[in-house]
N, C-alpha and C. Protein backbone atom coordinates (compact mmCIF):
# COMPACT_ATOMS: atom_id res chain seq x y z
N UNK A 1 74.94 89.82 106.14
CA UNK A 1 73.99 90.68 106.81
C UNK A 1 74.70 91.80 107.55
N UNK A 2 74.36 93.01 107.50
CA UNK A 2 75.04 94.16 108.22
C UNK A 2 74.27 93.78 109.67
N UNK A 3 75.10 94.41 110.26
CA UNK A 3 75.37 94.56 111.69
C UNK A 3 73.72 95.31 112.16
N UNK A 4 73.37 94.99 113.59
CA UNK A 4 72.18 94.99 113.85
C UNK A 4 72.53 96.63 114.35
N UNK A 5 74.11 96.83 114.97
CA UNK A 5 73.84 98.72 115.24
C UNK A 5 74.70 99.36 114.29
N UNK A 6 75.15 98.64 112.85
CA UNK A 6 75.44 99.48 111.92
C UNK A 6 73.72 100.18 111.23
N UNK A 7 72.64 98.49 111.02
CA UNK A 7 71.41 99.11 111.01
C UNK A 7 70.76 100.43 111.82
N UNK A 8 70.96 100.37 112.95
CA UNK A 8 70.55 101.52 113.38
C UNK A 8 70.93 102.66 113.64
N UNK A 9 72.35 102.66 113.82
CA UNK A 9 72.66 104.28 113.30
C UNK A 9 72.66 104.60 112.08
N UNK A 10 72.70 104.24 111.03
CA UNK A 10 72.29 104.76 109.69
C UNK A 10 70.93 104.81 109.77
N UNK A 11 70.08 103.99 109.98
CA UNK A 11 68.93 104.37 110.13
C UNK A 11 68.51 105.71 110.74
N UNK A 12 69.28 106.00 112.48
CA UNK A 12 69.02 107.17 112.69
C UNK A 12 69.92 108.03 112.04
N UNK A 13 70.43 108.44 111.73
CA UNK A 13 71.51 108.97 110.72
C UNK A 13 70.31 109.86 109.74
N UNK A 14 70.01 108.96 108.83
CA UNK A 14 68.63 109.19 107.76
C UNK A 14 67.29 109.94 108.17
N UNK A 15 67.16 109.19 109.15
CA UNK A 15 65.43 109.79 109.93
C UNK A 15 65.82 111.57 110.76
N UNK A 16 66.90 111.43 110.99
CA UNK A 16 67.37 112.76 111.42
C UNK A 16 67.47 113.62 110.24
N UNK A 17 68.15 113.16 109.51
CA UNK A 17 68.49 114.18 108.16
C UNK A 17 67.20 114.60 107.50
N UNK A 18 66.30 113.42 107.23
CA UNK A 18 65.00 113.73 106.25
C UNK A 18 64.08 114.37 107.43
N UNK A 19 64.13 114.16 108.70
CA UNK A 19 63.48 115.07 109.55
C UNK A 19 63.40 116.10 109.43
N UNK A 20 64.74 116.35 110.16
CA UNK A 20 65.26 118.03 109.80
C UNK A 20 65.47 118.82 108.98
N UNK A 21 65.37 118.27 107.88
CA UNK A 21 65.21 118.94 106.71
C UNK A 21 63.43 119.00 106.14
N UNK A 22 62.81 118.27 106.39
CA UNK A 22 60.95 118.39 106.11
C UNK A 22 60.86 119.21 107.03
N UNK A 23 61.53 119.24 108.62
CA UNK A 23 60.86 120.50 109.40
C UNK A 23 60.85 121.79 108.37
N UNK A 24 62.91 121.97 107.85
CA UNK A 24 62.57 123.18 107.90
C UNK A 24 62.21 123.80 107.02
N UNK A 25 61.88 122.77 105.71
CA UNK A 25 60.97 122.94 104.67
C UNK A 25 59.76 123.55 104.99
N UNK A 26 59.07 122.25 105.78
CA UNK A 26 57.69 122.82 106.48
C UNK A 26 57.54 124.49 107.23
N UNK A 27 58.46 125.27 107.77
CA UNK A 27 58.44 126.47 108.27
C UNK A 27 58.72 127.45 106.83
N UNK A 28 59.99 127.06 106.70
CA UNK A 28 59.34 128.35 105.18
C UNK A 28 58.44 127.82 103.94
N UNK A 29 57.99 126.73 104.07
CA UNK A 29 56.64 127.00 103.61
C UNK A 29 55.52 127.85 104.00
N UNK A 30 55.61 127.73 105.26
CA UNK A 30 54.50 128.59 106.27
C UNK A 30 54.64 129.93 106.38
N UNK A 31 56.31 129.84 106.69
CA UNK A 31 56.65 131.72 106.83
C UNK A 31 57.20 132.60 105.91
N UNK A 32 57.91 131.88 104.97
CA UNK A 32 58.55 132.58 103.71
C UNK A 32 57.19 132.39 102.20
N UNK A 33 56.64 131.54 101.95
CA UNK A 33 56.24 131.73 100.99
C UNK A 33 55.22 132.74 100.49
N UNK A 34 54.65 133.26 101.16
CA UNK A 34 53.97 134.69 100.81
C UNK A 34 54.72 135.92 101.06
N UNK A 35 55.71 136.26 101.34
CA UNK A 35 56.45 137.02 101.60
C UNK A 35 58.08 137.57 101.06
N UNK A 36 58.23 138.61 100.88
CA UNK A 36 59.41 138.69 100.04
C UNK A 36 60.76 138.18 100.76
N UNK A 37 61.92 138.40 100.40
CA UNK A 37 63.05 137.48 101.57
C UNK A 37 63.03 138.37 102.43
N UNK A 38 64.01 137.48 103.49
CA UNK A 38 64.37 138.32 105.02
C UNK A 38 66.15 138.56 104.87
N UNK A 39 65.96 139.22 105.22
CA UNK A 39 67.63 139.41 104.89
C UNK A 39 67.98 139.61 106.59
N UNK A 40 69.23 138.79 106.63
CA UNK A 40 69.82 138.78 108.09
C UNK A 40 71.34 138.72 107.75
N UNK A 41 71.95 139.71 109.14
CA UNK A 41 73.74 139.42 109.36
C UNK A 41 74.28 140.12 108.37
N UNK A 42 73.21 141.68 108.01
CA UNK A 42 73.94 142.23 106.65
C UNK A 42 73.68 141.67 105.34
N UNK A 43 72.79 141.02 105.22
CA UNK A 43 72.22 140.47 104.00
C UNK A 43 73.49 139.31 103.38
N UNK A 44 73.97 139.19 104.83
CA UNK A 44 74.67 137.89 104.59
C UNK A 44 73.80 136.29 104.16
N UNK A 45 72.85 136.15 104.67
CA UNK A 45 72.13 135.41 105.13
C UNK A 45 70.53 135.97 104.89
N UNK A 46 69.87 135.34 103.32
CA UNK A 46 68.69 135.46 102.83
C UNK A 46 67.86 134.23 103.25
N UNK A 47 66.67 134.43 104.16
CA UNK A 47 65.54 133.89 103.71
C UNK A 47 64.30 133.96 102.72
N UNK A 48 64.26 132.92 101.46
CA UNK A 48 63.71 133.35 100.64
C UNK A 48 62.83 131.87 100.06
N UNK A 49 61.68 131.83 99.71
CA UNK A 49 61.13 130.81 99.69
C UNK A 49 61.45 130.79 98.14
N UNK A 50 61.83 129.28 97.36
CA UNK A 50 61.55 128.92 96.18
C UNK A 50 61.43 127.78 95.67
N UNK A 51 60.66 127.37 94.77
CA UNK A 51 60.62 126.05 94.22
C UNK A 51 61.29 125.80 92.98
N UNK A 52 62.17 124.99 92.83
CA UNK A 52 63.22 124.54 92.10
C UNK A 52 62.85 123.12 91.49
N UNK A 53 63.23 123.03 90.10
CA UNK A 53 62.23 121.96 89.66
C UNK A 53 63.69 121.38 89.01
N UNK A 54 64.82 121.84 89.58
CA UNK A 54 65.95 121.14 88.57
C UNK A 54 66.66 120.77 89.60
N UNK A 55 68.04 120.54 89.27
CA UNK A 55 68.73 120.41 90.57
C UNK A 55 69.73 120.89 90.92
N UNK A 56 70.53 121.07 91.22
CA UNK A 56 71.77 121.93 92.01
C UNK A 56 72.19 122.97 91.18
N UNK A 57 71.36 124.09 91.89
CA UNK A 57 71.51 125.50 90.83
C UNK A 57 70.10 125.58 89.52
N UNK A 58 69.45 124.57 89.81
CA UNK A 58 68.61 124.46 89.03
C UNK A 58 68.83 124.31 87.79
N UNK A 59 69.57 123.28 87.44
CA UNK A 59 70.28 122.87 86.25
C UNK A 59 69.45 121.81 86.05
N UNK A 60 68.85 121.94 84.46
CA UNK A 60 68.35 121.14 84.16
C UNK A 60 66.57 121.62 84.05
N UNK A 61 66.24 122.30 84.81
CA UNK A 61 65.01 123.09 85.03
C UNK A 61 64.01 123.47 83.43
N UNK A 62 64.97 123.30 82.45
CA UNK A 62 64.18 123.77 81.51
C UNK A 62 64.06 122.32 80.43
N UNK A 63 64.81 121.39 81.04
CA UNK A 63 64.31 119.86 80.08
C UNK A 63 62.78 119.77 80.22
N UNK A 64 62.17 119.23 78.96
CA UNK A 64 60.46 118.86 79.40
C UNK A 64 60.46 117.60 80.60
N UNK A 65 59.43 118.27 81.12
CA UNK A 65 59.34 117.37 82.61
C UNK A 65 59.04 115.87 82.48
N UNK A 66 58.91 115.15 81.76
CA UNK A 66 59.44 113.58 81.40
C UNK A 66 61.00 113.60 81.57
N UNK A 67 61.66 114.27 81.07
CA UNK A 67 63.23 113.59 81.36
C UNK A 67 63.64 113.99 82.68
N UNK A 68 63.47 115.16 82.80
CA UNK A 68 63.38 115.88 84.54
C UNK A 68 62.82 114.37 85.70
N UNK A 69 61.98 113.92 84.97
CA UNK A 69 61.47 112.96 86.06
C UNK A 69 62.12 111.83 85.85
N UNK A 70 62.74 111.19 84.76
CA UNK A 70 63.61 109.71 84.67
C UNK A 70 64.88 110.91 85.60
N UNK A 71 65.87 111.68 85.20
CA UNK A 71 66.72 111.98 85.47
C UNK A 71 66.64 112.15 87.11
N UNK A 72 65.55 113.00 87.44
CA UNK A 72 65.80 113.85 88.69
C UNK A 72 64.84 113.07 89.76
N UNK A 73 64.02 111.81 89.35
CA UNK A 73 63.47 111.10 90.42
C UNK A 73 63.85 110.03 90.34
N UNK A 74 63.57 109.03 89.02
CA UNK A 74 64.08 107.46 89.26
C UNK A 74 65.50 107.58 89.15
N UNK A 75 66.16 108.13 88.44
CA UNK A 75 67.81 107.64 88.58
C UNK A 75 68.14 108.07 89.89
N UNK A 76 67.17 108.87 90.42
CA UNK A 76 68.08 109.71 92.15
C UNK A 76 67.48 108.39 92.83
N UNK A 77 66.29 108.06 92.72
CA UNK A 77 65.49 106.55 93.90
C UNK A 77 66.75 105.75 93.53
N UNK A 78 67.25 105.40 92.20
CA UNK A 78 68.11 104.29 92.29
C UNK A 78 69.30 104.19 92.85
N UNK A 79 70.10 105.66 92.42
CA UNK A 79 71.08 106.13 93.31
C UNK A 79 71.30 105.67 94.55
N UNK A 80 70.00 106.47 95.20
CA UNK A 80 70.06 106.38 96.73
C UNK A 80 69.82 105.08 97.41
N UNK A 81 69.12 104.36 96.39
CA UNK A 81 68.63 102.83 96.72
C UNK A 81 70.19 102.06 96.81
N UNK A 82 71.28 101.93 95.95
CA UNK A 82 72.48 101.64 95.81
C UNK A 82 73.51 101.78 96.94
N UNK A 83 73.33 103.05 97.13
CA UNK A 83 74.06 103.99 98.11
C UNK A 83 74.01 103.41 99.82
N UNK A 84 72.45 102.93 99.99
CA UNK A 84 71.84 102.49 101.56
C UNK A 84 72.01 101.21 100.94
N UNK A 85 72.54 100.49 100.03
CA UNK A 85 72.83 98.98 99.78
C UNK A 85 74.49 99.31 100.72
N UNK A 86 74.95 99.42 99.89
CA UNK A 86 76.45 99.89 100.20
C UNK A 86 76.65 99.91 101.59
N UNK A 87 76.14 101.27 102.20
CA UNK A 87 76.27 102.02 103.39
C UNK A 87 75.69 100.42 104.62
N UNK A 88 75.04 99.65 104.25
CA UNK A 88 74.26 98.46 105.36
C UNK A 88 74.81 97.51 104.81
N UNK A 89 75.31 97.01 103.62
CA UNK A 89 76.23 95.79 103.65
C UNK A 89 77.46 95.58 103.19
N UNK A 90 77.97 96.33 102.50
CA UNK A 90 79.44 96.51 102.24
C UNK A 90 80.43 96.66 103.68
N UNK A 91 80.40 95.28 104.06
CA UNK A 91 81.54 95.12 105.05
C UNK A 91 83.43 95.71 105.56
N UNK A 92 83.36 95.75 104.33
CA UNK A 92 84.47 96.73 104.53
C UNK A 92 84.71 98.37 104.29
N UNK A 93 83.34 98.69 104.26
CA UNK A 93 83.04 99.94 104.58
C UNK A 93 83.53 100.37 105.87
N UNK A 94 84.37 101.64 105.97
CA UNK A 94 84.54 101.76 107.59
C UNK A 94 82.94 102.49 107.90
N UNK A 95 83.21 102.47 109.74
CA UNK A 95 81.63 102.37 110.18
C UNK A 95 81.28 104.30 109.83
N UNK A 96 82.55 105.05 110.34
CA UNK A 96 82.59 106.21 109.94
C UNK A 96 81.93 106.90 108.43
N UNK A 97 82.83 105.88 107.51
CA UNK A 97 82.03 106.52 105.92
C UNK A 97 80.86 105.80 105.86
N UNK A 98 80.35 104.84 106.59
CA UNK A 98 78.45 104.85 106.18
C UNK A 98 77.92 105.62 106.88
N UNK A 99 78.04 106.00 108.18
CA UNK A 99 77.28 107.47 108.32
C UNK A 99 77.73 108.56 107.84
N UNK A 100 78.93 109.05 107.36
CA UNK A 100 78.66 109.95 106.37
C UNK A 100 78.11 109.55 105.15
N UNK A 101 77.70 108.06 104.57
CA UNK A 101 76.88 108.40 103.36
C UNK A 101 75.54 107.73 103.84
N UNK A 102 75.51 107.78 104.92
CA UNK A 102 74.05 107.85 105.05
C UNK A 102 73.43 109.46 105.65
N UNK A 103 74.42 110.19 105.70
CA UNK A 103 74.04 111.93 105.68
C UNK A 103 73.67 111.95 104.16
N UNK A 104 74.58 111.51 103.71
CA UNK A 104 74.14 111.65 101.68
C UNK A 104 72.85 111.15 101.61
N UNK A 105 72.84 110.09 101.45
CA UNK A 105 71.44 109.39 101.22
C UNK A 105 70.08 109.92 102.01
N UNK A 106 70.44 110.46 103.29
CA UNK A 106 69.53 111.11 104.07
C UNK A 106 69.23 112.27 103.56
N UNK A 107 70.18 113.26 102.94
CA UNK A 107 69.83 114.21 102.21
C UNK A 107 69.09 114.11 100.85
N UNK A 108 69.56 113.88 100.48
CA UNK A 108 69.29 113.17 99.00
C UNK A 108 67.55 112.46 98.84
N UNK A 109 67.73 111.33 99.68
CA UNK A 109 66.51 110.98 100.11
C UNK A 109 65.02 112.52 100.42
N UNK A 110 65.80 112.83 101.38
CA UNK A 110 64.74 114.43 101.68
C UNK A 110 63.89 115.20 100.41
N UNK A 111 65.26 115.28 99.53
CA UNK A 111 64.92 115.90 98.76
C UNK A 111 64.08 115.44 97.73
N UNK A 112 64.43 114.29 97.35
CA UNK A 112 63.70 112.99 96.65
C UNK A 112 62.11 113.22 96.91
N UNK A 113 62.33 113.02 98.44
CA UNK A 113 60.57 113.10 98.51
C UNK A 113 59.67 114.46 98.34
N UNK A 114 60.75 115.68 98.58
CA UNK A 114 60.26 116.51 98.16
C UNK A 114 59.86 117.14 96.81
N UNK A 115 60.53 116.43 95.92
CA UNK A 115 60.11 116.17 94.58
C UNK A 115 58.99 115.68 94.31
N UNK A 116 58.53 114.10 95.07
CA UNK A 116 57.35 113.16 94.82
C UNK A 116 56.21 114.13 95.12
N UNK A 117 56.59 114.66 96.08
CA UNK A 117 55.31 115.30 96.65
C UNK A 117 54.92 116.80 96.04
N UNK A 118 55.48 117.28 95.51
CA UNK A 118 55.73 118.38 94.89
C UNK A 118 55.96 118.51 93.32
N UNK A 119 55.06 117.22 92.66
CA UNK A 119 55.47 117.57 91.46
C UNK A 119 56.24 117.92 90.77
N UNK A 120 57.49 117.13 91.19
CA UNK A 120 58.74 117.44 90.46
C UNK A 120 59.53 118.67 91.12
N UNK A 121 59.50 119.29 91.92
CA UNK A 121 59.76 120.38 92.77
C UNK A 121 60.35 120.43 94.00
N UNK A 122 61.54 121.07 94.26
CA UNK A 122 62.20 120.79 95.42
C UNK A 122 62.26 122.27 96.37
N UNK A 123 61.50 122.38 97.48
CA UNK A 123 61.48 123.32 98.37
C UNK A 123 62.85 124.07 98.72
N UNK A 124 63.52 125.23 98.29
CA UNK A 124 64.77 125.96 98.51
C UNK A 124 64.21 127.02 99.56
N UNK A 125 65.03 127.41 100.44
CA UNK A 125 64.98 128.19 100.83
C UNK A 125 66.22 129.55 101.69
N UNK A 126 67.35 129.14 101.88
CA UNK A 126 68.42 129.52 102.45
C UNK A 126 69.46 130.10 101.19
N UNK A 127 69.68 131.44 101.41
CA UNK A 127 70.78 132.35 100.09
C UNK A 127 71.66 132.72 100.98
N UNK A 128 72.74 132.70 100.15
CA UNK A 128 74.08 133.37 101.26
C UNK A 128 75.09 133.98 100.52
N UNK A 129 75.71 134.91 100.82
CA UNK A 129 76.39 135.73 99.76
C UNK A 129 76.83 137.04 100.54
N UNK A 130 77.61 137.59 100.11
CA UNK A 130 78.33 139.23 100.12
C UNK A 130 78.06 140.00 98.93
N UNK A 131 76.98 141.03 99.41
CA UNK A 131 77.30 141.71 98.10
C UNK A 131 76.44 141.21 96.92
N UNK A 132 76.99 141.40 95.54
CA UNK A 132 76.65 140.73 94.14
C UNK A 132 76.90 139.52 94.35
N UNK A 133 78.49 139.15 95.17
CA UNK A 133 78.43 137.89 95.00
C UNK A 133 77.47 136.59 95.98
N UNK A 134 76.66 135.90 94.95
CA UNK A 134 75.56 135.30 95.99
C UNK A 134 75.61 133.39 95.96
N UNK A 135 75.51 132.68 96.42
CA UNK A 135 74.98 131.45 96.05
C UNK A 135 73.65 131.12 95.26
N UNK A 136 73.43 129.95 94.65
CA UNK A 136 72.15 129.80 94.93
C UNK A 136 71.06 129.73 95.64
N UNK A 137 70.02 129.53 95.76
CA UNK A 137 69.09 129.55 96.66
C UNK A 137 69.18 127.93 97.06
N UNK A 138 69.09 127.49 98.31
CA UNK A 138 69.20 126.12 98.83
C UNK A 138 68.79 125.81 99.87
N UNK A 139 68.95 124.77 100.23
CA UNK A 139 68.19 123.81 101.81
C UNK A 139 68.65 123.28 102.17
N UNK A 140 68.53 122.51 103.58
CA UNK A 140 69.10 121.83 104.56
C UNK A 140 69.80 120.39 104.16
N UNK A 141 68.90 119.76 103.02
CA UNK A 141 68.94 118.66 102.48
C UNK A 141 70.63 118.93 101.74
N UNK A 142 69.96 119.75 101.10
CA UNK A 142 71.65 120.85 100.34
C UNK A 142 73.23 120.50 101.25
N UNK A 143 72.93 120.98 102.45
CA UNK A 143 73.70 121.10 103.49
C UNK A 143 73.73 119.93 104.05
N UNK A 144 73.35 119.08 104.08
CA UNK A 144 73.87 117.77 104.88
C UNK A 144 74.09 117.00 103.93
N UNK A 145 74.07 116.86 102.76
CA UNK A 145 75.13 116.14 101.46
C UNK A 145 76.17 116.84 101.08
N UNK A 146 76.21 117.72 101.10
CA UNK A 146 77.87 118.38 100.98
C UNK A 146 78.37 118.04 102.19
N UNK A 147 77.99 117.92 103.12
CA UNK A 147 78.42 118.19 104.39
C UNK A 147 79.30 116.64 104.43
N UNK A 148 78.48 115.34 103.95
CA UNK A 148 78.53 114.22 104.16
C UNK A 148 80.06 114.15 102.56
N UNK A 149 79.15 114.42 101.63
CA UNK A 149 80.58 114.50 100.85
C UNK A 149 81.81 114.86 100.96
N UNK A 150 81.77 116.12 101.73
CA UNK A 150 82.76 116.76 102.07
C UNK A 150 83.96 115.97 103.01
N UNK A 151 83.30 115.56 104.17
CA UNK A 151 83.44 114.66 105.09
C UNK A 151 84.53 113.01 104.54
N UNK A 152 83.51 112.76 103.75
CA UNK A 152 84.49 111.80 102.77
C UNK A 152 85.34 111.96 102.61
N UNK A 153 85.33 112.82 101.57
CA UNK A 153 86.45 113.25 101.05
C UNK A 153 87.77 113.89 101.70
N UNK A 154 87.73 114.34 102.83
CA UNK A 154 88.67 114.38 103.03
C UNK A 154 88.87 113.87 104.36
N UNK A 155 88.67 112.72 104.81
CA UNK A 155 88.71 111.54 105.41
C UNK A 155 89.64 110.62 104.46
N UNK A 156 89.44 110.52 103.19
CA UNK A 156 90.27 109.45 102.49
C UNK A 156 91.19 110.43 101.82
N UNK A 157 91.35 112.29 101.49
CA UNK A 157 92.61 112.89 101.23
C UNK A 157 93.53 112.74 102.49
N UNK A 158 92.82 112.60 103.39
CA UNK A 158 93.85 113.01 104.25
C UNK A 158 94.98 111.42 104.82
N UNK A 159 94.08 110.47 104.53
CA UNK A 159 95.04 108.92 104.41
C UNK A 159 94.68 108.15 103.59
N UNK A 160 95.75 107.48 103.20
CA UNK A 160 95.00 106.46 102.19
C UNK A 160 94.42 105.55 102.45
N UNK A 161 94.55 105.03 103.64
CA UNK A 161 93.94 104.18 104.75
C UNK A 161 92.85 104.35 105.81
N UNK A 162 91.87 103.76 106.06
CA UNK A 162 90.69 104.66 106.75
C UNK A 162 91.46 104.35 108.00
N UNK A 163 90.40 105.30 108.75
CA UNK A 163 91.44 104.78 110.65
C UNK A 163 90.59 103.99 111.21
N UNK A 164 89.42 103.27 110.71
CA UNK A 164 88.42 102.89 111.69
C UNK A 164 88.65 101.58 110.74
N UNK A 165 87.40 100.73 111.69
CA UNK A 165 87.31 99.16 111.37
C UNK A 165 85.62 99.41 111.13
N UNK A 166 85.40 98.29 110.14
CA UNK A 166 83.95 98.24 109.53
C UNK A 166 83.12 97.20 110.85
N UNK A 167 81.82 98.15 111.17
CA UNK A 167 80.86 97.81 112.47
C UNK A 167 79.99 96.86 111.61
């Protein structure tokens, strides 16, 4: 059995991430979607409302929407279902990498539901770029799984050994 406050900071971990990311879904739904983008910081920084029916970069967007949905909803539920197995009972998890993969799963999760609810469709809204050169269009959910990957990863480049003890 995992730990009663490994349970709850991953828990809050998750409820923060899928929060904050439905807020800020919920606002450019409200304020960007009738409207063309906002460009801020030199058109560093686009607000632009879009719905994305694929996934990262919108890859995948043009499969017929049956495989879109095994691929991009149940294999992601199972994923993430795996992932919050891991992150709450894999004991020798340090306590550090389950909240960073419960930022993953919290993201991930977000987005998940924004799919269910959206007919296969994931709310984008944040562009960033210089110039021609631009990113894709993306979201918060976006940003707190890289963030959490990132985190990983170089947590275990940087030793081969974690520095923490599993909570």
């Amino acid at each position: 059995m995992p730990s009663t406050r490994r349970v709850v900071e991953v828990g809050v971990v998750l409820l923060l991430s899928i929060g904050l990311d439905q807020a800020t879904k919920a606002i450019a739904h409200q304020y960007l979607s009738q409207r063309p983008p906002i460009s801020l910081l030199n058109d560093t920084l686009r607000l632009q409302f879009a719905r994305n029916t694929g996934a990262f970069l919108s890859l995948g967007s043009t499969l017929p929407h049956d495989i879109r949905y095994w691929l991009l909803t149940v294999s992601v539920a199972i994923l993430l279902s795996g992932l919050l197995v891991v992150a709450l009972f894999y004991r020798k998890l340090p306590h550090t990498d389950a909240l960073l993969l419960a930022l993953v799963i919290g993201g991930g999760a977000s987005n998940l539901y924004d799919r269910m609810i959206h007919d296969g469709a994931v709310t984008d809204f944040l562009n960033m770029g210089i110039g021609r050169l631009r990113t894709g269009v993306f979201n918060l959910a976006d940003v707190i799984i890289l963030f959490g990957v990132g985190m990983l990863f170089l947590r275990h480049l940087r030793s081969g050994e974690p520095d923490d003890t599993p909570r």
